[in-house]
Protein backbone atom coordinates (compact mmCIF):
# COMPACT_ATOMS: atom_id res chain seq x y z
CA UNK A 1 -203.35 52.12 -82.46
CA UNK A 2 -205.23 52.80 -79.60
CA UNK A 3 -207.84 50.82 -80.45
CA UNK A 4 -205.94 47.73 -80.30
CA UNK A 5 -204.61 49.09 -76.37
CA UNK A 6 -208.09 49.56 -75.08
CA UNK A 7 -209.42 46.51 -76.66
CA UNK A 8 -206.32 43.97 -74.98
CA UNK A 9 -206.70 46.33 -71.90
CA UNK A 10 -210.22 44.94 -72.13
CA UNK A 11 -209.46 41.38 -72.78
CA UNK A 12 -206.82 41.41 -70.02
CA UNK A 13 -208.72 42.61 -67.69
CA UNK A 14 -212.30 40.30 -68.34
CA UNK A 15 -210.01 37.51 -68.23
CA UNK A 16 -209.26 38.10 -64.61
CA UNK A 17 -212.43 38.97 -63.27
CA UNK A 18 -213.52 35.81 -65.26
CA UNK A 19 -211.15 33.46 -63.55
CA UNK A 20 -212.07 34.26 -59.54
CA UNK A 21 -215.73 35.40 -59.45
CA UNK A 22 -216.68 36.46 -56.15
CA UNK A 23 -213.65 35.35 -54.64
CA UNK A 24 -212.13 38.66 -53.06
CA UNK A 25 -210.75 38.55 -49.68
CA UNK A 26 -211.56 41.16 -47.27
CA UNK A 27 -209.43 43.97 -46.90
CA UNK A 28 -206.79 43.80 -44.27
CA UNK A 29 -209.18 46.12 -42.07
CA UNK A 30 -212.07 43.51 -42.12
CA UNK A 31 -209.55 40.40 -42.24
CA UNK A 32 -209.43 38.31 -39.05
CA UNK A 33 -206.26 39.43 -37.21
CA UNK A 34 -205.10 35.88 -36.64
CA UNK A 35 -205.24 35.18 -40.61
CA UNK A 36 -202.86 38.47 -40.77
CA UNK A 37 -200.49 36.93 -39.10
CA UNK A 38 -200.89 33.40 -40.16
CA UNK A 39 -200.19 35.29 -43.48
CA UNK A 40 -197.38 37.41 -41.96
CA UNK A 41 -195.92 34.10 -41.25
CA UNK A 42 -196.27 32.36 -44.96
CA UNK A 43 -194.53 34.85 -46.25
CA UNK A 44 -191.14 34.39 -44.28
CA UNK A 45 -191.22 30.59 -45.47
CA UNK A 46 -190.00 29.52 -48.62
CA UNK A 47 -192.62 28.08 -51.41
CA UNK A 48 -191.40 24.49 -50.62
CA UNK A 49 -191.46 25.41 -46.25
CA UNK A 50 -194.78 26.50 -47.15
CA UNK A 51 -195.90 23.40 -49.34
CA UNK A 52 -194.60 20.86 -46.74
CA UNK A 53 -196.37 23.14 -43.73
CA UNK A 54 -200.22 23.52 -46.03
CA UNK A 55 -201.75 22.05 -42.44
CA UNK A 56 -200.57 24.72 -40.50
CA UNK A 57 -201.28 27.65 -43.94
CA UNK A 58 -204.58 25.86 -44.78
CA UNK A 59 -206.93 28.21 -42.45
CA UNK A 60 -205.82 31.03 -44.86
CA UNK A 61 -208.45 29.54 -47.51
CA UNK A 62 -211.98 28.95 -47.19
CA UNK A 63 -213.92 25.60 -47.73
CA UNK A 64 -213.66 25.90 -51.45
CA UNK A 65 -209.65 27.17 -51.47
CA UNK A 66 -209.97 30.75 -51.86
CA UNK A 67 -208.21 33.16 -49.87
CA UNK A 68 -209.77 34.69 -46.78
CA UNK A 69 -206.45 37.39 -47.23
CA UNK A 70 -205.23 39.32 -49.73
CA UNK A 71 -201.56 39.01 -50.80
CA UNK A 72 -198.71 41.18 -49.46
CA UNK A 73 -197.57 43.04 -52.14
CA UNK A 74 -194.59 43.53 -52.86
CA UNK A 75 -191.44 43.78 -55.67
CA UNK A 76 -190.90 40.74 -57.05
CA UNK A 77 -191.85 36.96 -55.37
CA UNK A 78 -189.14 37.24 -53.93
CA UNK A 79 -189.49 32.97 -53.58
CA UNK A 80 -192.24 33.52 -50.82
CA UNK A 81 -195.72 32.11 -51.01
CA UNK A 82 -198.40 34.20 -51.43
CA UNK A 83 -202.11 33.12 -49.88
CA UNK A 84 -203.28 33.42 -53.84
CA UNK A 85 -200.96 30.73 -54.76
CA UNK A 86 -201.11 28.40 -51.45
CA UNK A 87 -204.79 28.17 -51.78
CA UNK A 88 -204.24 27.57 -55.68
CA UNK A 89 -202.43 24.46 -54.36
CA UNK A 90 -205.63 23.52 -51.79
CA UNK A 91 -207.92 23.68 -54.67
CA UNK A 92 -206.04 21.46 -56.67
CA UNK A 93 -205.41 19.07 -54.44
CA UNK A 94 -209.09 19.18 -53.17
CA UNK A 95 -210.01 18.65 -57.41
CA UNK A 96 -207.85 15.24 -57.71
């Protein structure tokens, strides 16, 4: 049995690093302080504030959509956007 743990451990886990290759944001430390609170500010807006505001959220993403911050973590979404899903949205709209 564990077999079968370490092995969908594995496949979890390759899956993820698969699907954002060197596409880490910074740590906070390293982060520009005026994407913190950019950020700071997504996350009191809804998902739909933040879908209708992407102008003002966009500098949160780099040219190619991926974040320049790292989410805020915490329990549950709570219905707040997250700079992982906003530039989600920037990437597919820049693929249509």
């Amino acid at each position: 049995m564990t077999r079968h743990r370490i092995a969908t451990v594995l496949l979890l886990s390759s899956a993820a690093a698969f699907a954002s290759p060197d596409h880490q944001p910074p740590p906070d430390d390293k982060a520009k302080p005026e994407l913190i609170k950019l950020r700071a500010e997504l996350f009191h807006v809804s998902r739909d504030e933040a879908k209708q505001q992407q102008a003002k959220f966009r500098p949160l993403c780099d040219a190619d959509g991926y974040p320049l911050v790292g989410n805020i973590r915490s329990k549950g979404d709570g219905g707040y956007m997250q700079p992982s899903a906003l530039c989600e949205l920037v990437r597919d709209k820049k693929a249509k």
